[in-house]
C-alpha atoms as a PDB file:
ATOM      1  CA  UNK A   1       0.000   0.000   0.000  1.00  0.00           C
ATOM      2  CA  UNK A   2       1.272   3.460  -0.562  1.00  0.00           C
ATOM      3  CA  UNK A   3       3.070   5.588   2.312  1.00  0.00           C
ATOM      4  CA  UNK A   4       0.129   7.839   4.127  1.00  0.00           C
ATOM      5  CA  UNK A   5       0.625  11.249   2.448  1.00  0.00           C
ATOM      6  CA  UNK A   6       2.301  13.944   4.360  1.00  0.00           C
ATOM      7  CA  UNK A   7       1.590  17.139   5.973  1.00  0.00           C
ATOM      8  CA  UNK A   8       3.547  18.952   3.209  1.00  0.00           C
ATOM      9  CA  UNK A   9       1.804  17.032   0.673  1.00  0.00           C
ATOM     10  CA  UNK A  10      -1.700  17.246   1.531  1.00  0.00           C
ATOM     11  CA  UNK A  11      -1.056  20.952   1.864  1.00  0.00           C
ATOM     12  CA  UNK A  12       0.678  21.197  -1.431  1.00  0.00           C
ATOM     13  CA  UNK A  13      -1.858  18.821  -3.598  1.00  0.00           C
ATOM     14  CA  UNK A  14      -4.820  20.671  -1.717  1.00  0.00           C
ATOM     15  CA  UNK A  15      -3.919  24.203  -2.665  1.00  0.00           C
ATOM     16  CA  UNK A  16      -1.658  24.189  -5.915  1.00  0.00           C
ATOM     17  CA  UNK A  17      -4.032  22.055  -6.852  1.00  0.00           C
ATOM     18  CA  UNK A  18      -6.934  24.810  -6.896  1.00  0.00           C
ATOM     19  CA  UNK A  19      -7.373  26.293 -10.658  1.00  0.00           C
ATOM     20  CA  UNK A  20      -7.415  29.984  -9.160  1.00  0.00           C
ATOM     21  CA  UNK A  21      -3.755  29.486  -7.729  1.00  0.00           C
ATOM     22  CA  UNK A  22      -2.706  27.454  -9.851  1.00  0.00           C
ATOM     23  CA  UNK A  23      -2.660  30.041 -12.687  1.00  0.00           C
ATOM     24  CA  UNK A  24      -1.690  33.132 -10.903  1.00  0.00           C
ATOM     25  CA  UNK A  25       1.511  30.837  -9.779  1.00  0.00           C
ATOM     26  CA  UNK A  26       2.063  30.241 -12.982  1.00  0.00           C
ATOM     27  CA  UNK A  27       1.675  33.888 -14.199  1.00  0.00           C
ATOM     28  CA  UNK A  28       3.865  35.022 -11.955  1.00  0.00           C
ATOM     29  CA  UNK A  29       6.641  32.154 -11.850  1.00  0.00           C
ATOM     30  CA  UNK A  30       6.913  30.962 -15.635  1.00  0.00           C
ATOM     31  CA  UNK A  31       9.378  33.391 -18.074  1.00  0.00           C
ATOM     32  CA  UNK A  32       7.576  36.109 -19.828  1.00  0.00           C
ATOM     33  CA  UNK A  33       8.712  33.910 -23.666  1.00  0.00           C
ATOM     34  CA  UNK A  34       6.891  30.947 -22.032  1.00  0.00           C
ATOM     35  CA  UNK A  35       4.254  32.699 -20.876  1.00  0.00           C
ATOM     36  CA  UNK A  36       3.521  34.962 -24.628  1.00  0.00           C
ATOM     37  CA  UNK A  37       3.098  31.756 -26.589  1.00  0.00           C
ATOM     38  CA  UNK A  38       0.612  29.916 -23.959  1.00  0.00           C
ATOM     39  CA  UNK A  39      -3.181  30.493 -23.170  1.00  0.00           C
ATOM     40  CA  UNK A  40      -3.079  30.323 -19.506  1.00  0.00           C
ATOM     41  CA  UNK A  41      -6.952  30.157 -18.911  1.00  0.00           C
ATOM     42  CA  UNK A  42      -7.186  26.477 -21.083  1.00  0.00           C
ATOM     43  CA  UNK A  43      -5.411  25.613 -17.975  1.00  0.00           C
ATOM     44  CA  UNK A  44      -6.388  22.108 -16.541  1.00  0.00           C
ATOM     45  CA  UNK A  45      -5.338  20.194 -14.070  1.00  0.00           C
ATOM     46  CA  UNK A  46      -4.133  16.293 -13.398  1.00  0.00           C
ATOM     47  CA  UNK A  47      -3.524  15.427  -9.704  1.00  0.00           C
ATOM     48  CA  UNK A  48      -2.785  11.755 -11.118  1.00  0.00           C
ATOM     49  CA  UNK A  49       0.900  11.344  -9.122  1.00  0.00           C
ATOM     50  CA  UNK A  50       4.184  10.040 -11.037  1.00  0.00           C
ATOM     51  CA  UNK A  51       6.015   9.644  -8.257  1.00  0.00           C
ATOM     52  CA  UNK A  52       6.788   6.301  -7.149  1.00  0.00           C
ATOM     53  CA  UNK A  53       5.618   4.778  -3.689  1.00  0.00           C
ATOM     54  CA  UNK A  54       9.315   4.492  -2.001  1.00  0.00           C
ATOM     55  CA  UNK A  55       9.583   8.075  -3.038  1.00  0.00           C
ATOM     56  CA  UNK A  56       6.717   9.606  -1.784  1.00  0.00           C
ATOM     57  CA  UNK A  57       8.602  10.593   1.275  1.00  0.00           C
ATOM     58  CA  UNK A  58       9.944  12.543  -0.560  1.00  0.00           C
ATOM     59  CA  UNK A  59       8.172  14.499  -3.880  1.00  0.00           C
ATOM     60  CA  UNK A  60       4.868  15.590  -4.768  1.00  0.00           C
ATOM     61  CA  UNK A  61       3.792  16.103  -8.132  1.00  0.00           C
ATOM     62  CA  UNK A  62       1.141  17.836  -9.967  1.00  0.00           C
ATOM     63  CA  UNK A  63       0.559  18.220 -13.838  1.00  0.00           C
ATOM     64  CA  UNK A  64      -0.517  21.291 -15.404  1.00  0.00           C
ATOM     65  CA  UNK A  65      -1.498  21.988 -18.955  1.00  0.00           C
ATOM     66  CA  UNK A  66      -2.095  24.555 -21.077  1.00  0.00           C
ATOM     67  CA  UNK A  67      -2.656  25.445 -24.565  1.00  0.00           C
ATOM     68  CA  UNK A  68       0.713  26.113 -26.384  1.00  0.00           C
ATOM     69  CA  UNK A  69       1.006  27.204 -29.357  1.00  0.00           C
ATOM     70  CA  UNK A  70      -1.440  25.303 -32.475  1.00  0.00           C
ATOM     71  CA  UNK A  71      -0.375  22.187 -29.678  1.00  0.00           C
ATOM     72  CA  UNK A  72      -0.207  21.829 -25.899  1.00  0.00           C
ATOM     73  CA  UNK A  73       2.870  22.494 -22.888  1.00  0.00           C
ATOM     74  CA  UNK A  74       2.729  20.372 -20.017  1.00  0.00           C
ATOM     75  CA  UNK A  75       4.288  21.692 -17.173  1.00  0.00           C
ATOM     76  CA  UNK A  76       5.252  19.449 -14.376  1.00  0.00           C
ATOM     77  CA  UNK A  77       4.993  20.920 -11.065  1.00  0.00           C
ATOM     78  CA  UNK A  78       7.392  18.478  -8.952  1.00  0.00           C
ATOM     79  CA  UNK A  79       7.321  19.467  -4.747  1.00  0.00           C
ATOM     80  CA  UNK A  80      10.598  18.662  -3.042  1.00  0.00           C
ATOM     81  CA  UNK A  81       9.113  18.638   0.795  1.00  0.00           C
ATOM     82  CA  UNK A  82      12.144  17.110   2.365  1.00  0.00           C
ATOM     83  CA  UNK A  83      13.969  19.399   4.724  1.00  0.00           C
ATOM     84  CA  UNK A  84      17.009  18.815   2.058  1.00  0.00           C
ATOM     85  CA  UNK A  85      17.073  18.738  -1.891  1.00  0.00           C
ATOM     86  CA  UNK A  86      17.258  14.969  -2.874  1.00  0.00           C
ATOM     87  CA  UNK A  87      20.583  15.013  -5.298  1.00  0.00           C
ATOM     88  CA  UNK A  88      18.774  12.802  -7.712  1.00  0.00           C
ATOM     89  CA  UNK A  89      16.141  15.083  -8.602  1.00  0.00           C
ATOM     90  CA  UNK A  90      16.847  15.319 -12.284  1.00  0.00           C
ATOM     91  CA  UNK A  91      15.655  10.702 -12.414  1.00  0.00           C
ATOM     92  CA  UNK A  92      12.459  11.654 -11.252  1.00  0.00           C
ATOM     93  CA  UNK A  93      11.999  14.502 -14.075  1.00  0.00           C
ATOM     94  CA  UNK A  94      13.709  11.936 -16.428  1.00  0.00           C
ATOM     95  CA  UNK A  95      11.195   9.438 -14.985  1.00  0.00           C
ATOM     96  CA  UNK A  96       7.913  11.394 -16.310  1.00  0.00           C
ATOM     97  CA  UNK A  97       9.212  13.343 -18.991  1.00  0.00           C
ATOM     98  CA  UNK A  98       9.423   9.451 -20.193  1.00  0.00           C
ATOM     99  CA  UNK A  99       6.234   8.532 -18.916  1.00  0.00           C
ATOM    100  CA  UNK A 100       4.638  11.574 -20.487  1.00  0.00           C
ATOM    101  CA  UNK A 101       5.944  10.469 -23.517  1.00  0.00           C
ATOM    102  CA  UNK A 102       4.451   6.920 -23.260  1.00  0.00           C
ATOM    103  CA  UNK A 103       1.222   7.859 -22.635  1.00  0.00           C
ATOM    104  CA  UNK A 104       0.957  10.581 -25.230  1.00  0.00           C
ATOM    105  CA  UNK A 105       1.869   7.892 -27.584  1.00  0.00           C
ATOM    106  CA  UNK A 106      -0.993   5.659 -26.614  1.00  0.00           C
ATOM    107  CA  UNK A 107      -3.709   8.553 -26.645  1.00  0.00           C
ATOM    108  CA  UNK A 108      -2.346   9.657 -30.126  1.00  0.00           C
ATOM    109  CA  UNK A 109      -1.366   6.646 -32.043  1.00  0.00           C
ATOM    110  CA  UNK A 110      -0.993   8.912 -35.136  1.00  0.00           C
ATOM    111  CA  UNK A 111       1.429  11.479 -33.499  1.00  0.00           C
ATOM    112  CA  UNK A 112       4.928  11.837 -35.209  1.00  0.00           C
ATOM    113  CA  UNK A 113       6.156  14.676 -32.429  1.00  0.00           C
ATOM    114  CA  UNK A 114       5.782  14.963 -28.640  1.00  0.00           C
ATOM    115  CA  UNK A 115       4.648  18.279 -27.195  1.00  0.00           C
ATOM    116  CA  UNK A 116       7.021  19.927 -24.720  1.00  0.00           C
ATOM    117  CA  UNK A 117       7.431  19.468 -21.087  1.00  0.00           C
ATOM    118  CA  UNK A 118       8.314  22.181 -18.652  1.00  0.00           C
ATOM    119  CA  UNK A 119      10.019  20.483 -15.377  1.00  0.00           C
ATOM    120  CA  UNK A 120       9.379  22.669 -12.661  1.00  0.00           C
ATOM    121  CA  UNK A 121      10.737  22.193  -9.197  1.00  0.00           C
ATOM    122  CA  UNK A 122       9.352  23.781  -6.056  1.00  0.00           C
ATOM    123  CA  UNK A 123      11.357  23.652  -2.847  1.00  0.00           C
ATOM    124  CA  UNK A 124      10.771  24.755   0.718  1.00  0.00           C
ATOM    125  CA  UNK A 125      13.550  23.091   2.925  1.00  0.00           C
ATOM    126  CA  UNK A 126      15.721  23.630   5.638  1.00  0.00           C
ATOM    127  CA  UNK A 127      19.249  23.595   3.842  1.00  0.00           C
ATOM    128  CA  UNK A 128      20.573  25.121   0.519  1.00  0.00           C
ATOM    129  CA  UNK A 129      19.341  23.534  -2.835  1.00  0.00           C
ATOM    130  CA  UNK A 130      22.781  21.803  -4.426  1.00  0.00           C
ATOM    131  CA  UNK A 131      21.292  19.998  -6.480  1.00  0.00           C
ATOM    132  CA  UNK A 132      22.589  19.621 -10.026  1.00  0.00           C
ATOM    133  CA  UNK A 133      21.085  21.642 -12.432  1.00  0.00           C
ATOM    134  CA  UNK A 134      21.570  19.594 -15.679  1.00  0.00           C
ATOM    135  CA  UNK A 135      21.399  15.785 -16.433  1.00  0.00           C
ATOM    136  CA  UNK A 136      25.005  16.201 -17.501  1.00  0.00           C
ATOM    137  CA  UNK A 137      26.105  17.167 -14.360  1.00  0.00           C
ATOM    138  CA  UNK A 138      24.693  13.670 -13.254  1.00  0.00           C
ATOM    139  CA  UNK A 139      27.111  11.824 -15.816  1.00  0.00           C
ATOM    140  CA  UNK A 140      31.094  11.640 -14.685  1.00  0.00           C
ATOM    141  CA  UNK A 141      33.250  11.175 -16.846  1.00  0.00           C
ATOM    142  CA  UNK A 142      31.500  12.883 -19.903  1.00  0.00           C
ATOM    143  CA  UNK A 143      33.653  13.173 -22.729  1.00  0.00           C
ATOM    144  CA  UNK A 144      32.797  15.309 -25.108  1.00  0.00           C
ATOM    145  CA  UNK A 145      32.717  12.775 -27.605  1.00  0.00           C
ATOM    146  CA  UNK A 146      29.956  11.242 -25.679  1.00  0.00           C
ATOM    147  CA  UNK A 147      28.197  14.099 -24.910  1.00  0.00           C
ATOM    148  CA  UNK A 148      25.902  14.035 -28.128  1.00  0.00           C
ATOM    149  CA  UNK A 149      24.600  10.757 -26.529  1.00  0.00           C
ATOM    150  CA  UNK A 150      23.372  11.260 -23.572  1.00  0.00           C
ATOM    151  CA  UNK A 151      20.430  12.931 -22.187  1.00  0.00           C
ATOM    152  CA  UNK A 152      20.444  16.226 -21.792  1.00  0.00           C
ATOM    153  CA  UNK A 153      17.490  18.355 -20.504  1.00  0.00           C
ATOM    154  CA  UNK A 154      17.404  21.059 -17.448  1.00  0.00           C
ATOM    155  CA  UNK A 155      14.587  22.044 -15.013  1.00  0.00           C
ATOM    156  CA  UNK A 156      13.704  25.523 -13.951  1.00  0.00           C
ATOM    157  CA  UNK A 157      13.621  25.976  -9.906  1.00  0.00           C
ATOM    158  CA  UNK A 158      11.534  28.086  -7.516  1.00  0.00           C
ATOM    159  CA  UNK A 159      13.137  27.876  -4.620  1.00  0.00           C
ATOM    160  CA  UNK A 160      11.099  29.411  -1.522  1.00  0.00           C
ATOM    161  CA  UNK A 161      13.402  27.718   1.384  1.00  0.00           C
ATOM    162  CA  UNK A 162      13.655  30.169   4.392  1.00  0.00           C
ATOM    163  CA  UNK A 163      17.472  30.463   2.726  1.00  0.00           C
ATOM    164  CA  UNK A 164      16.647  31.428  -0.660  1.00  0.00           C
ATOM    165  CA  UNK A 165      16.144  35.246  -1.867  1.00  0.00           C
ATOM    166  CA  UNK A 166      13.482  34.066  -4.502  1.00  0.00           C
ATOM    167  CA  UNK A 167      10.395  36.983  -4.440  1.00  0.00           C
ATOM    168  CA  UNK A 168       6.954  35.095  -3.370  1.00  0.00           C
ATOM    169  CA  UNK A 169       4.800  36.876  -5.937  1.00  0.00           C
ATOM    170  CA  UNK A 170       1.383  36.599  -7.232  1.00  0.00           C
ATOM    171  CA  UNK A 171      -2.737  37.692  -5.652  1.00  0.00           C
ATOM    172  CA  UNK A 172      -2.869  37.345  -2.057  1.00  0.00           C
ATOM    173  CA  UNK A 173      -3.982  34.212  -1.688  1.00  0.00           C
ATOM    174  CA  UNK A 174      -1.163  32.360  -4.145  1.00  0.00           C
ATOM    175  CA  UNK A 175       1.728  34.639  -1.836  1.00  0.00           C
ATOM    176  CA  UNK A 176       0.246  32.898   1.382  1.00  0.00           C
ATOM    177  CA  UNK A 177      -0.060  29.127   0.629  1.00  0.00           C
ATOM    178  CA  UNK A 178       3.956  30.022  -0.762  1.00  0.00           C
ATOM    179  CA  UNK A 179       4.389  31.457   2.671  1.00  0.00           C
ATOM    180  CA  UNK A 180       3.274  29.090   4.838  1.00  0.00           C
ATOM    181  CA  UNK A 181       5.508  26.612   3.052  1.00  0.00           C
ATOM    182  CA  UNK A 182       8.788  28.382   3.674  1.00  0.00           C
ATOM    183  CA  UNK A 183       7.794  29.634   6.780  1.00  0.00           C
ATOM    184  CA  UNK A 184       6.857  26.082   8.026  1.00  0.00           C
ATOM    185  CA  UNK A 185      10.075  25.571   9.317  1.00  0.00           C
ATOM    186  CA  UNK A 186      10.445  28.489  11.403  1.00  0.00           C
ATOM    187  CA  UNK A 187      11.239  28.557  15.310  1.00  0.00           C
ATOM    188  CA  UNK A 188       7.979  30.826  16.112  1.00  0.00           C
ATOM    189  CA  UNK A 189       5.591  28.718  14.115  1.00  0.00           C
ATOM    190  CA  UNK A 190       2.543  30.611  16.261  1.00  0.00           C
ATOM    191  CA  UNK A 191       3.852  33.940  15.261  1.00  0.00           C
ATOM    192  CA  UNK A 192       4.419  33.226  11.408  1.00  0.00           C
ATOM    193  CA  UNK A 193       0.652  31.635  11.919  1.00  0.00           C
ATOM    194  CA  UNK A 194      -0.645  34.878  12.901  1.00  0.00           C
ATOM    195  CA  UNK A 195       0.876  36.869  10.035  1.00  0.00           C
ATOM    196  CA  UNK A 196      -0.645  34.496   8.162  1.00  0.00           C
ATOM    197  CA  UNK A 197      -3.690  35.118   9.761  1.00  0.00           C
ATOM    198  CA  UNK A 198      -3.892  38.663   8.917  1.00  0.00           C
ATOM    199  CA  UNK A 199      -2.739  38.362   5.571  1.00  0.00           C
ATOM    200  CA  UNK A 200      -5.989  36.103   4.956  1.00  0.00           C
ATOM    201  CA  UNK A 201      -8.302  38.192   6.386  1.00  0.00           C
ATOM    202  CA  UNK A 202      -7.283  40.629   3.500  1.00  0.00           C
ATOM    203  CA  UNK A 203      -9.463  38.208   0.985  1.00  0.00           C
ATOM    204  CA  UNK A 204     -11.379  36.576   3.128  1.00  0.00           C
ATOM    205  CA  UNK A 205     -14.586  37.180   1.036  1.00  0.00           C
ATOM    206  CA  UNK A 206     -12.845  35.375  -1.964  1.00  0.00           C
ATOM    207  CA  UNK A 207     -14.668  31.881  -2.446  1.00  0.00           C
ATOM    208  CA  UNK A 208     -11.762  29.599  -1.806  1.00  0.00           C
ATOM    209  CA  UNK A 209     -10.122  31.714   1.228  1.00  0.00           C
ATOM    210  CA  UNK A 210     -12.273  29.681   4.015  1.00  0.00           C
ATOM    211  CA  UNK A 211     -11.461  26.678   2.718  1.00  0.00           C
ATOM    212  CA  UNK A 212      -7.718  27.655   2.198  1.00  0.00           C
ATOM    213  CA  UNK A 213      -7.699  29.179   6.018  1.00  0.00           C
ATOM    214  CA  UNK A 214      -8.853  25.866   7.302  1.00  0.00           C
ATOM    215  CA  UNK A 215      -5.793  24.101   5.164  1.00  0.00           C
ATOM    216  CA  UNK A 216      -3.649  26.381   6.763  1.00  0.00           C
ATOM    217  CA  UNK A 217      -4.540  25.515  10.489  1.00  0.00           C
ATOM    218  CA  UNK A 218      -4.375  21.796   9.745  1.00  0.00           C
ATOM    219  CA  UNK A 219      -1.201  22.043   8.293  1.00  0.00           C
ATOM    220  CA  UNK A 220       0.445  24.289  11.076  1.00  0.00           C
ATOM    221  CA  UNK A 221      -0.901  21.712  13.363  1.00  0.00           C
ATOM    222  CA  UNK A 222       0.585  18.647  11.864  1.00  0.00           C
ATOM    223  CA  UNK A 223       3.732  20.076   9.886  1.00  0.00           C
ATOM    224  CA  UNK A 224       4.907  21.989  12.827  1.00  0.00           C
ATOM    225  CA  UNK A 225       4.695  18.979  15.367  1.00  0.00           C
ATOM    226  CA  UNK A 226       4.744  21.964  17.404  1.00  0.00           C
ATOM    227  CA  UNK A 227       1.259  23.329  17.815  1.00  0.00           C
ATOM    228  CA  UNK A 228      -1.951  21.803  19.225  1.00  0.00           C
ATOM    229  CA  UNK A 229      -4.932  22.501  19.590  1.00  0.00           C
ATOM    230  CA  UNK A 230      -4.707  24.925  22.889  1.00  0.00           C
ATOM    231  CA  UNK A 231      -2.453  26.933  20.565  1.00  0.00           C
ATOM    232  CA  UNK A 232      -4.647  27.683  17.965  1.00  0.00           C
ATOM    233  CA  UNK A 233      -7.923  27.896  20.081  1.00  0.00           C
ATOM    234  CA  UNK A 234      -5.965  30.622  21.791  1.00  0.00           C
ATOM    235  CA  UNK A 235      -4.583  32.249  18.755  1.00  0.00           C
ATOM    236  CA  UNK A 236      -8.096  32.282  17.340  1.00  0.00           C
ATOM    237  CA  UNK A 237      -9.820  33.880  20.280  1.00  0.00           C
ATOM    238  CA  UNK A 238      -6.742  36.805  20.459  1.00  0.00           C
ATOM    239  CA  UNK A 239      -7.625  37.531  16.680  1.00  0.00           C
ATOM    240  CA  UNK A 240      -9.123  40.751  16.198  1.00  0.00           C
ATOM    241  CA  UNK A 241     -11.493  41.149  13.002  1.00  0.00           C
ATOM    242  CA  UNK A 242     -13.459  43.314  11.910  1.00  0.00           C
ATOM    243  CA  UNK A 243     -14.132  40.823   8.860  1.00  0.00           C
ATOM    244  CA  UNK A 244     -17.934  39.537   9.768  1.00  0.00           C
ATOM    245  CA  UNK A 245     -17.092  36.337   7.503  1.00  0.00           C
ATOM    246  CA  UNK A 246     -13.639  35.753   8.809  1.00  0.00           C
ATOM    247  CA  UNK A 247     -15.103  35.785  12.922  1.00  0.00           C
ATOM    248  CA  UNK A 248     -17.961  33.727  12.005  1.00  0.00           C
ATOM    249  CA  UNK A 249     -15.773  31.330  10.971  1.00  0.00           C
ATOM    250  CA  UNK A 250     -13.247  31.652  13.997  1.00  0.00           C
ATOM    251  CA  UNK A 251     -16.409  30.919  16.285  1.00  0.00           C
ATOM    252  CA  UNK A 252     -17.133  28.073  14.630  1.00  0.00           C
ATOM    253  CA  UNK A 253     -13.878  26.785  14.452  1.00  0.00           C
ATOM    254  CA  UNK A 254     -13.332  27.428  18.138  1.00  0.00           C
ATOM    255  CA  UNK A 255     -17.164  25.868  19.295  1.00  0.00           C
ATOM    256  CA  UNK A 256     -15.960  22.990  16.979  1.00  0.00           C
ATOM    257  CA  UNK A 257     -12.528  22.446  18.588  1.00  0.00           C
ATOM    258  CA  UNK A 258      -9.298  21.819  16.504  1.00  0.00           C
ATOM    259  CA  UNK A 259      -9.827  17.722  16.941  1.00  0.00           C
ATOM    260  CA  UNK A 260     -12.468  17.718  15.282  1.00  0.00           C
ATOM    261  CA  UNK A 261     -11.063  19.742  12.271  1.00  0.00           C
ATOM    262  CA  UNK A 262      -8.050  17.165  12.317  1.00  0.00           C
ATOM    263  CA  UNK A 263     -10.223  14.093  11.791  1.00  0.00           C
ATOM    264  CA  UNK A 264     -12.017  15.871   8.811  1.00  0.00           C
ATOM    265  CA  UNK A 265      -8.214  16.397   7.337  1.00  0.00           C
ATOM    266  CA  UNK A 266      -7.284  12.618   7.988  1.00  0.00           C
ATOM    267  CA  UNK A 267     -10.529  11.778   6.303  1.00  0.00           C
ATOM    268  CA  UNK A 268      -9.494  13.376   3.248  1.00  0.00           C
ATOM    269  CA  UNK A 269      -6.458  12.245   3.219  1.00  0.00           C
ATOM    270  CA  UNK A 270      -7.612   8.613   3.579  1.00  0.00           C
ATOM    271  CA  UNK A 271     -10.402   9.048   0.560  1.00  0.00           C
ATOM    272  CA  UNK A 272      -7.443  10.465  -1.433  1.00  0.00           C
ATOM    273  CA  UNK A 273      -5.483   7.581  -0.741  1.00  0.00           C
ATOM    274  CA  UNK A 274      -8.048   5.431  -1.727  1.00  0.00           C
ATOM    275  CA  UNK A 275      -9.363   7.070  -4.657  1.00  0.00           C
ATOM    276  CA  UNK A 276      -5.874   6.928  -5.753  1.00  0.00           C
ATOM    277  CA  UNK A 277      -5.485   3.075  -4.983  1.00  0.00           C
ATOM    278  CA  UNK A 278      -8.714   2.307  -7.039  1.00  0.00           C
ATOM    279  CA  UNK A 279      -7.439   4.277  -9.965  1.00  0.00           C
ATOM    280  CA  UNK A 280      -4.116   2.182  -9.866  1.00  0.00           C
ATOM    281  CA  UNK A 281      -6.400  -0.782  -9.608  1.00  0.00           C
ATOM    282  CA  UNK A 282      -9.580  -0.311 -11.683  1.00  0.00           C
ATOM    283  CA  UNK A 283      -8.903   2.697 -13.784  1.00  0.00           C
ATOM    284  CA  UNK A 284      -9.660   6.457 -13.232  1.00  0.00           C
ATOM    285  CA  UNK A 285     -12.736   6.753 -11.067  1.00  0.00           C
ATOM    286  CA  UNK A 286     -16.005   8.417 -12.390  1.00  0.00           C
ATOM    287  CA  UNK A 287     -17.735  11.147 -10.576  1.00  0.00           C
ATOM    288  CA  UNK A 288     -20.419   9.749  -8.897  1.00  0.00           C
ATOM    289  CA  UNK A 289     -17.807   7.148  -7.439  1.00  0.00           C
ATOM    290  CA  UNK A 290     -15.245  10.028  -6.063  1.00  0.00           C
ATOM    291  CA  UNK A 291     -18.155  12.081  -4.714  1.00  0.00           C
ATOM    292  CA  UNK A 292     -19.159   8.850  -3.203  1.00  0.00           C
ATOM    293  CA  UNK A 293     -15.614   8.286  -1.220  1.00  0.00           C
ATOM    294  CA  UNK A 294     -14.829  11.505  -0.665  1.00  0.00           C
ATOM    295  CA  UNK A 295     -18.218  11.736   1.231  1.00  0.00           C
ATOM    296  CA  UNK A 296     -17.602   8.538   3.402  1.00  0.00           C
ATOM    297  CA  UNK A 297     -16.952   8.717   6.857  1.00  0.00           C
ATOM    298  CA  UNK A 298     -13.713   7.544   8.864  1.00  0.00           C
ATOM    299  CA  UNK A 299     -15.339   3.436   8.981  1.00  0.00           C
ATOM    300  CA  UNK A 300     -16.640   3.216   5.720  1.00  0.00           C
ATOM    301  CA  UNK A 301     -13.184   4.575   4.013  1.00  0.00           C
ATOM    302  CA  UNK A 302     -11.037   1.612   6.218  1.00  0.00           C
ATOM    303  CA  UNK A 303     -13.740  -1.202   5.507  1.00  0.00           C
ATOM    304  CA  UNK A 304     -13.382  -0.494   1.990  1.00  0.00           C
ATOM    305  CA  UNK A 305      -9.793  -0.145   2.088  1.00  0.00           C
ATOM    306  CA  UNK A 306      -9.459  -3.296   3.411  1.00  0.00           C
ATOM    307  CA  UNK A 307     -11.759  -4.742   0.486  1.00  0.00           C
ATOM    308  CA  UNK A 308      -9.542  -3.182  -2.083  1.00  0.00           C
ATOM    309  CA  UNK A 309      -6.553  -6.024  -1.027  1.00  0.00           C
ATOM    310  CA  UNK A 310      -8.692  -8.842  -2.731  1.00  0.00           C
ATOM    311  CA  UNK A 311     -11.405  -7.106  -5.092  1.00  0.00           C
ATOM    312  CA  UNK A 312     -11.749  -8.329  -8.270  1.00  0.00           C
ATOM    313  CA  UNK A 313     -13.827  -5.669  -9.520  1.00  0.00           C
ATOM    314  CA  UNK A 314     -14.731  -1.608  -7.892  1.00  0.00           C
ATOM    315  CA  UNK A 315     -18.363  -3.136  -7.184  1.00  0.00           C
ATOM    316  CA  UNK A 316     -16.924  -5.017  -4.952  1.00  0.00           C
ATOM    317  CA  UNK A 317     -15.073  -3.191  -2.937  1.00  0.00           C
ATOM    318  CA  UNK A 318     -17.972  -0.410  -2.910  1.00  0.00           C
ATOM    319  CA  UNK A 319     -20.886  -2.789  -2.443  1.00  0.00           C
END
């Protein structure tokens, strides 16, 4: 069975993988040539993962494409959540520029040409990214009369570690879930919550920004390992708003208690799991089917994880 997804990764799948922020990343991380020849608003997004199971540890992944051109540009959006850059970064782009290719190739038997990939690495550790930069850099010795030969392809890096200088830039809400990734780390995760806090109140009437805030507390809560639920009860209550919207929700939150906002976020994390464990098994899932887990409560999403080990078939692990 696959490793139980992360903090960092739940955070990162949940929130990059919103259409809104999605595209004003994009718009404000891709090179102005890239971003003259694409339409940004054909947009779409595949949360489908690449990333093997004894890596999960360590990378996220998300695929984003776009119209490019009279063809399309994938852009593959790979999250390095580790405190430190894994050297071998440039296999796993190798990995699914090839597996891009593949598939392409089944879904347009006719092709003759491949349409372009854009490897894009996001980081937010503890330590300096090293990494190489270029698949050659991977290859020692390299003479130049084998150059020609070997792979050669690069990958473009936003690096928001606490470390780097890189600019967090886009709307409000695309600068905060980039924030709350490098700040993650800090030593006052409580204060970096409440700045936060008040840059979310800014947009608080935006439609996604409540469900965004309530990604945020979860992941403070179980990325930090440092905060509980006392802490943010108290740091809710000490929040002063004049935002109608953003203190009805802070009651609620604080009548609710954290705990119970914690086993909502394990909950969808376990019908993620699974919905990814039937796709592996039985193909992608339709939408009555997803609505169907990711509605389930805590007992229902085990028994039928336990089903999925012998079913022949999605009835019968859904039956």
């Amino acid at each position: 069975m696959d490793p139980i997804p992360t903090p960092h990764d739940c955070f990162f799948r949940e929130n990059f993988g919103r259409r809104d922020i999605a595209q004003d990343f994009l718009h404000s991380t891709l090179p102005a040539a890239i971003l003259a020849e694409i339409d940004l608003p054909t947009l779409t997004i595949a949360k489908d993962t690449y990333v093997s199971p004894d890596l999960r540890q360590t990378y996220s992944d998300l695929i984003y494409t776009v119209r490019y051109r009279d063809s399309e540009l994938q852009i593959y959006l790979l999250f390095e959540h580790k405190s430190q850059p894994d050297y071998w970064v440039l296999l796993q782009l190798l990995r699914y520029i090839v597996a891009s290719g593949e598939e392409y190739r089944k879904q347009h038997p006719q092709a003759r040409h491949l349409p372009p990939v854009y490897p894009l690495v996001l980081y937010h550790g503890q330590h300096r990214w090293k990494a190489p930069a270029s698949f050659h850099d991977l290859i020692e010795p390299l003479p130049r009369a084998l150059a020609p030969y070997v792979p050669q392809f690069r990958y473009a890096l936003h690096d928001i570690s606490p470390r780097s200088s890189t600019a967090i830039r886009g709307e409000v809400l695309t600068r905060l879930v980039q924030q709350a990734l490098r700040d993650i780390h800090s030593e006052q995760p409580l204060e970096r919550l409440r700045e936060l806090l008040r840059l979310i109140e800014q947009v608080i009437e935006q439609p996604t920004a409540l469900a965004i805030l309530e990604s945020l507390l979860r992941y403070y809560v179980q990325g930090t390992r440092r905060l509980d639920e006392q802490d943010i009860r108290a740091l809710l209550q000490n929040t002063q708003t004049g935002e109608p919207l953003m203190q009805t929700f802070i009651d609620q939150y604080i009548q609710q208690g954290l705990q119970q906002g914690l086993q909502q976020g394990e909950r969808r994390g376990e019908a993620t799991m699974l919905l990814r464990l039937l796709e592996r098994k039985f193909g992608p899932p339709s939408a009555p089917v997803r609505d169907r887990v990711t509605q389930a409560d805590a007992e229902t999403l085990l028994e039928w994880s336990e089903r999925l080990l012998v079913a022949h078939s999605l009835d019968e692990v859904l039956h």
